[in-house]
N, C-alpha and C. Protein backbone atom coordinates (compact mmCIF):
# COMPACT_ATOMS: atom_id res chain seq x y z
N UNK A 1 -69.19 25.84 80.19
CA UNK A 1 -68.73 26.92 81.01
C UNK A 1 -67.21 27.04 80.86
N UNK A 2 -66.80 28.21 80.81
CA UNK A 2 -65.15 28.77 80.92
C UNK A 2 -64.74 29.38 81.97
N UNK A 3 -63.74 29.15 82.52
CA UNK A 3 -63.44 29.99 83.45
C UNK A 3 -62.21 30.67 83.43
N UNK A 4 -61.88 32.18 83.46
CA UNK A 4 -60.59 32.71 82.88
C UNK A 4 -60.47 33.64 84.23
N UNK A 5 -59.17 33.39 84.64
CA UNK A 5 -58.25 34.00 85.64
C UNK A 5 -57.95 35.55 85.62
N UNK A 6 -57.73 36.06 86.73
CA UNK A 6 -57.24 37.77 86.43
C UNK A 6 -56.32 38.18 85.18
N UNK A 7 -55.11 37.09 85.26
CA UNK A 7 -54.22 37.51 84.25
C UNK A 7 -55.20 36.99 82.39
N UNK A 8 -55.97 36.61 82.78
CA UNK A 8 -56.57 36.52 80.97
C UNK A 8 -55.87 34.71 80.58
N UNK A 9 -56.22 33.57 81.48
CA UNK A 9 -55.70 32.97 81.03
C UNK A 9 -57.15 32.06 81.53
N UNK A 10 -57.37 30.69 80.33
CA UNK A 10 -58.56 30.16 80.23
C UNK A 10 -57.68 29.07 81.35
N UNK A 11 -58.18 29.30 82.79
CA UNK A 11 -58.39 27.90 83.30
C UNK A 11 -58.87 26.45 83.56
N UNK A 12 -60.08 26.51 83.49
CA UNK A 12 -60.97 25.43 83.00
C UNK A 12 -61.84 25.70 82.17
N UNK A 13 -62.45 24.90 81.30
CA UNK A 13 -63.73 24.13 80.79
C UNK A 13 -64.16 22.96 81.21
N UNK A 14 -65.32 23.17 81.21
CA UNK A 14 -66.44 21.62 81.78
C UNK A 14 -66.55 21.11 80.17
N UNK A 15 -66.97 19.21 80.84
CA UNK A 15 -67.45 18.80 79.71
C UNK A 15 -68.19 19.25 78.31
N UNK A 16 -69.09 20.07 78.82
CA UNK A 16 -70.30 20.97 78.09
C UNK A 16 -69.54 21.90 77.13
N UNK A 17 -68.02 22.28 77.28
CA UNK A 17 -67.81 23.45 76.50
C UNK A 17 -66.76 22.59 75.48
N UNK A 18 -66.43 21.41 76.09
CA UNK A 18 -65.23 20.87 75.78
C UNK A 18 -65.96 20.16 74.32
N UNK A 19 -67.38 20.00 74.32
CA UNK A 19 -68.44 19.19 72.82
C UNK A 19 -68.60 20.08 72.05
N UNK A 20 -68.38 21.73 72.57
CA UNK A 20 -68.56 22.90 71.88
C UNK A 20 -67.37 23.26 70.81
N UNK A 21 -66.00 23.21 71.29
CA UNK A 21 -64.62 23.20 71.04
C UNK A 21 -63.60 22.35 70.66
N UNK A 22 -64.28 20.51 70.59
CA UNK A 22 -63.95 19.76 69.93
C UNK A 22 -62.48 18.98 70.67
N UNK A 23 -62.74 19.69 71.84
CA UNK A 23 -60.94 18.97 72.88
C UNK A 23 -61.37 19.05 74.15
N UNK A 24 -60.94 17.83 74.96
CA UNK A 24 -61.53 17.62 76.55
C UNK A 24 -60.01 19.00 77.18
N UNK A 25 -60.63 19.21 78.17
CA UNK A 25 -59.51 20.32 78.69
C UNK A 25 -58.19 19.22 79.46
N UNK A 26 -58.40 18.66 79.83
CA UNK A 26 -57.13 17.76 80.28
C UNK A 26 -56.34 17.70 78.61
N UNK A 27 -56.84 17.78 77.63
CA UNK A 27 -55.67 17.54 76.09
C UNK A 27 -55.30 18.99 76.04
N UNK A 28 -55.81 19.75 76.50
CA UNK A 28 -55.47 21.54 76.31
C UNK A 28 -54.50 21.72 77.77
N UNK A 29 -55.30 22.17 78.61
CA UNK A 29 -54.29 22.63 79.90
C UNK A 29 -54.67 24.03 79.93
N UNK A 30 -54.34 24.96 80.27
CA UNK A 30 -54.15 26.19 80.43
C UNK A 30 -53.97 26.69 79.25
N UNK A 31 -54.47 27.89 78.98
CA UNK A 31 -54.09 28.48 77.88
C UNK A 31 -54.45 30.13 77.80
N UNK A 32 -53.60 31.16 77.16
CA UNK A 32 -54.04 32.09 77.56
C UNK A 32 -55.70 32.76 76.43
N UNK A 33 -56.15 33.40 77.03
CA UNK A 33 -57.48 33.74 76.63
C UNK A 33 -57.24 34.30 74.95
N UNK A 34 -56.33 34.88 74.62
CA UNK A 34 -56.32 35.92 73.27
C UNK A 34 -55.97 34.51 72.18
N UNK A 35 -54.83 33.34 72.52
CA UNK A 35 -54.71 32.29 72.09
C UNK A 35 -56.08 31.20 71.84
N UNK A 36 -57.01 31.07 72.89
CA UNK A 36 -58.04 30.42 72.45
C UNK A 36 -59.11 30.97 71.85
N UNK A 37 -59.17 32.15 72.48
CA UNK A 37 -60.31 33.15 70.98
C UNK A 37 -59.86 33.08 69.95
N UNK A 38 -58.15 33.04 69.27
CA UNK A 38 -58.07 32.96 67.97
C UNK A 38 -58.23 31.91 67.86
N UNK A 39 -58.33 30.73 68.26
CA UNK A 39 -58.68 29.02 67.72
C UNK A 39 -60.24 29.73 67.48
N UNK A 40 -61.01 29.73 68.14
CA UNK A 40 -62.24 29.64 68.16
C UNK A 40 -63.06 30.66 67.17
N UNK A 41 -62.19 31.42 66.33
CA UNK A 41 -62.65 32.43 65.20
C UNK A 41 -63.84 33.01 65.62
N UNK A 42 -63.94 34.08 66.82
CA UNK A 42 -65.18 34.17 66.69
C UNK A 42 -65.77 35.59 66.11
N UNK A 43 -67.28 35.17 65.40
CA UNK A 43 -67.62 36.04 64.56
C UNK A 43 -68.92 36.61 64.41
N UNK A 44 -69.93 37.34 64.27
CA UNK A 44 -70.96 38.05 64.35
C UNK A 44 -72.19 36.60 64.29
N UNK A 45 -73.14 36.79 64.19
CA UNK A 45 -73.97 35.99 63.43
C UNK A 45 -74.19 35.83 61.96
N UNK A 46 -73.91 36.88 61.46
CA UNK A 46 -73.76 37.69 59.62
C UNK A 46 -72.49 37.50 59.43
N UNK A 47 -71.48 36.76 60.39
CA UNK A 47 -70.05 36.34 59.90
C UNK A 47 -68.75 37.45 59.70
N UNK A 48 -69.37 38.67 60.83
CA UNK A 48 -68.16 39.36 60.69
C UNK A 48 -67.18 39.01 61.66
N UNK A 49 -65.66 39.38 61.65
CA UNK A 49 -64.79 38.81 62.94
C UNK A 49 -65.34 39.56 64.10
N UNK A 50 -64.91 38.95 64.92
CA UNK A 50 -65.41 39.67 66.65
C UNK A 50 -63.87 39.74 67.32
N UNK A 51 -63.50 40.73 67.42
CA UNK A 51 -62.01 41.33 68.46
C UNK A 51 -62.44 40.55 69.52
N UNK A 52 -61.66 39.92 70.30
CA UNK A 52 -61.60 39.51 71.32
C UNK A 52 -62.42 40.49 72.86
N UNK A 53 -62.26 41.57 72.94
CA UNK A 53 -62.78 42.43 73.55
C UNK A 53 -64.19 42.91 73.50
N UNK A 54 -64.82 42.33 72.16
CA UNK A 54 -65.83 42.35 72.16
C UNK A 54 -66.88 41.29 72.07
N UNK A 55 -66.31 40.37 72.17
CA UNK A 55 -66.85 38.95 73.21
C UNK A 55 -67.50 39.25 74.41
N UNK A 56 -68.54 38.31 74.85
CA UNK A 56 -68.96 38.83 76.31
C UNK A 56 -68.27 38.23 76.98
N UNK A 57 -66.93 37.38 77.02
CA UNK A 57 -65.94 37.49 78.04
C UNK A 57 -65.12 38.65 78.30
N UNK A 58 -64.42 39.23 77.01
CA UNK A 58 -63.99 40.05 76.77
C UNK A 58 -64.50 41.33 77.38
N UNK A 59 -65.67 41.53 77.29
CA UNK A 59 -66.42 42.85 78.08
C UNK A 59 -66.70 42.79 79.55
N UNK A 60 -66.81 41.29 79.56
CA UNK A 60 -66.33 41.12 81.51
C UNK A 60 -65.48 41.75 81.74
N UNK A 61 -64.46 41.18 80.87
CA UNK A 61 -62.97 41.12 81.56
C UNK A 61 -62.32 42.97 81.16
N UNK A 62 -62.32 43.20 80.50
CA UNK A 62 -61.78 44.79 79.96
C UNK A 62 -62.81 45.54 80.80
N UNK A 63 -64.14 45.31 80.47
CA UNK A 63 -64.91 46.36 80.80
C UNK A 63 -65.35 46.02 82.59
N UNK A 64 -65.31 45.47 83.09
CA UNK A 64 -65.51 44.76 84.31
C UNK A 64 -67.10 44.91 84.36
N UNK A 65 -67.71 44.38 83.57
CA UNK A 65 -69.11 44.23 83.40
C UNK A 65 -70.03 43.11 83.06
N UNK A 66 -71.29 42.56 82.57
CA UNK A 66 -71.85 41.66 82.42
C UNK A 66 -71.79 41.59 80.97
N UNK A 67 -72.09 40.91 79.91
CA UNK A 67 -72.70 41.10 78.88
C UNK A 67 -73.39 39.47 78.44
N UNK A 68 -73.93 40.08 76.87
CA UNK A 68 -74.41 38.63 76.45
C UNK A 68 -74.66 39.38 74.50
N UNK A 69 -74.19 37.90 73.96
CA UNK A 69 -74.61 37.71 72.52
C UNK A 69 -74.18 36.56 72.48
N UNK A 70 -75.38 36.56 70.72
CA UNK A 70 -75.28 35.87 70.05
C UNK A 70 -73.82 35.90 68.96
N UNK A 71 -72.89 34.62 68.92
CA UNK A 71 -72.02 34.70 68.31
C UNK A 71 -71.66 33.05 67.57
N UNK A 72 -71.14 33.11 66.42
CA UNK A 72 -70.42 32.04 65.64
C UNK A 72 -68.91 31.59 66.03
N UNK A 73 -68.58 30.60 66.63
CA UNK A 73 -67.38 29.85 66.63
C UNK A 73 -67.26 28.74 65.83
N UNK A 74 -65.79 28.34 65.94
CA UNK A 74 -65.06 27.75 65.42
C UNK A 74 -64.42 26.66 66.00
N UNK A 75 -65.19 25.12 66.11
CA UNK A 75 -64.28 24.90 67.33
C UNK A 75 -62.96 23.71 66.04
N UNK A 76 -62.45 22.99 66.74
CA UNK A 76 -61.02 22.51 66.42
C UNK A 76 -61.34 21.45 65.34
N UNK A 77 -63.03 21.01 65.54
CA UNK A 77 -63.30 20.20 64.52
C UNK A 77 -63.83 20.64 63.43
N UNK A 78 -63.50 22.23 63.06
CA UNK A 78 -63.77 22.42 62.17
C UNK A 78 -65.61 23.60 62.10
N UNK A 79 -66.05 22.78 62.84
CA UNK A 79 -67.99 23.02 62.79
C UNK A 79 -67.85 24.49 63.15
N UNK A 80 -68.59 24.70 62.53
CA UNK A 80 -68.41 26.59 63.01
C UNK A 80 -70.16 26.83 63.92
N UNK A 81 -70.14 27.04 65.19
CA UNK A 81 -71.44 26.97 66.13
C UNK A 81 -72.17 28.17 65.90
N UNK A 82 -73.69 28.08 66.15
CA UNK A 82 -74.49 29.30 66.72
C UNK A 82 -74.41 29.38 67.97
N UNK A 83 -74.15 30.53 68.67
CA UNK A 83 -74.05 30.29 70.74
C UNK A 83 -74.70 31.15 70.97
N UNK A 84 -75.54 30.95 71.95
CA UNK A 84 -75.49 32.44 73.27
C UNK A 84 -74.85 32.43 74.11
N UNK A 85 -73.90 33.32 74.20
CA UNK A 85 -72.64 33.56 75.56
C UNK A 85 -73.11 34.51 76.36
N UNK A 86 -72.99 34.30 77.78
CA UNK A 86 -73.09 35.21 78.48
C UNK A 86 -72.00 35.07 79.40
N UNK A 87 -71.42 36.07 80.11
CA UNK A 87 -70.41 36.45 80.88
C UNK A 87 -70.24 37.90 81.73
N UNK A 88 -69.51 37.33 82.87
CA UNK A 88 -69.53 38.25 83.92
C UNK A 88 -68.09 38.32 84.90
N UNK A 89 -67.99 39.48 85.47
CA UNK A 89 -66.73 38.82 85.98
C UNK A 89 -66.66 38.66 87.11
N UNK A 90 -65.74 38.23 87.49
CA UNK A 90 -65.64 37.47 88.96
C UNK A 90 -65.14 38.39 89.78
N UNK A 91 -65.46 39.56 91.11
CA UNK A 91 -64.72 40.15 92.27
C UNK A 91 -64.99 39.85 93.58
N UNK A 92 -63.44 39.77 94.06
CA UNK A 92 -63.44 39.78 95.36
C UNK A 92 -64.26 40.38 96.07
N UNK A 93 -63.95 40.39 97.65
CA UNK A 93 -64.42 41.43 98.64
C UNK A 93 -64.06 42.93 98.20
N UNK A 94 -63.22 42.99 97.80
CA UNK A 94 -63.24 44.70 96.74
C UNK A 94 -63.35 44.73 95.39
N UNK A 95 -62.81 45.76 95.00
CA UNK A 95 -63.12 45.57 93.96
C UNK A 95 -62.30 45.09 92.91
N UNK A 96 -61.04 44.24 92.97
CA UNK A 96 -60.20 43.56 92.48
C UNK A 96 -60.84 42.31 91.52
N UNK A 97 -60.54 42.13 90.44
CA UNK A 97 -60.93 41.13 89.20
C UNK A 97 -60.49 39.84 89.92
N UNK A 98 -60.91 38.68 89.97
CA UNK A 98 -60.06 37.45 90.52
C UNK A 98 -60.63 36.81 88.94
N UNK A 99 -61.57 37.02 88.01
CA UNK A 99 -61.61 36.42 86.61
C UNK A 99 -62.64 36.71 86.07
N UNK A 100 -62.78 35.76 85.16
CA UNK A 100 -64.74 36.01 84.33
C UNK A 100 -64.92 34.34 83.79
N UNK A 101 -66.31 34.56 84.12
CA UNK A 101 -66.39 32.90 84.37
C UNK A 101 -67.63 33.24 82.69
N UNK A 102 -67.54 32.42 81.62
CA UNK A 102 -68.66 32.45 80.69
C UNK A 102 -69.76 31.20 80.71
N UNK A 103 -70.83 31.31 80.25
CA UNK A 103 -71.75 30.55 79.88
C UNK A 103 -72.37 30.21 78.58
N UNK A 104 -72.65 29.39 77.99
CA UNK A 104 -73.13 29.64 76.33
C UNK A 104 -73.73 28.06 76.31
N UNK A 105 -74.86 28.39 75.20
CA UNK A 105 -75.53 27.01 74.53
C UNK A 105 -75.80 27.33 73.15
N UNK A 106 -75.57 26.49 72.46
CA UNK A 106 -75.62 26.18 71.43
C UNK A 106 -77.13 26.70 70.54
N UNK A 107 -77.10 27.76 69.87
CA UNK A 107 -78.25 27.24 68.74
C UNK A 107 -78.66 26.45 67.91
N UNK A 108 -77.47 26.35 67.04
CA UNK A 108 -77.85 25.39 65.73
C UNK A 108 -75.81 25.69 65.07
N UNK A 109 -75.52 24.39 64.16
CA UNK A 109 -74.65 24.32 63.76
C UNK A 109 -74.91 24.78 62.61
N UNK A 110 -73.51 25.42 62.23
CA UNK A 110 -73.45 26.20 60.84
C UNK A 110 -72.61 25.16 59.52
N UNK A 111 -72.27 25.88 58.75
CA UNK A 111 -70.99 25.45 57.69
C UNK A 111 -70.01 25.30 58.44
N UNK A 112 -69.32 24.21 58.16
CA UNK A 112 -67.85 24.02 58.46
C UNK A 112 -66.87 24.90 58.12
N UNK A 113 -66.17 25.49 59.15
CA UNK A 113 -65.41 26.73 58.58
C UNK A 113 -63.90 25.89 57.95
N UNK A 114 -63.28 25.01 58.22
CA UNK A 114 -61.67 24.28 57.98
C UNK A 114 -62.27 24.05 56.21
């Protein structure tokens, strides 16, 4: 699980995302969201790039909506993942963004992208 703040900045990861991405979040810290999508190369299933915006965090967060796919990352060790992500975003009592929290599990590992 991820959890990213109004301003677009990745606040936490749990253990679970941290085996996905190859770094416990206490070695990371904060980081902003457009910075860890480019670590994480992410890319179609057929290996095309994916804009950040079209991530299902990304469509939380821009589009203030739900989404879900299948997508290929990249985490720090190199392994390039199969995932299902899903994501949604987080509002207050109005209709104000307070973040977008994601979810994803693993399919199957790919080629090493490094």
């Amino acid at each position: 699980m991820f959890l990213m703040d109004a301003r677009g900045v990745l606040v936490f990861y749990n253990d679970a995302a941290a085996l996905l991405i190859g770094k416990a979040f206490g070695e990371m810290g904060e980081i902003p969201a457009e910075e860890f999508g480019a670590v994480l190369k992410m890319k179609t299933p057929e290996g095309r790039p994916l804009r950040r915006r079209d991530t299902p965090a990304g469509i939380a967060f821009f589009e203030r909506r739900p989404a879900h796919k299948m997508l290929a990352a990249t985490g720090y060790d190199g392994v390039q993942r199969l995932v299902h992500a899903t994501a949604f975003p987080l509002f207050g009592t109005t209709t104000e963004l307070h973040g977008v929290v994601s979810v994803f599990w693993q399919v199957a590992d790919l080629e090493g992208d490094a």
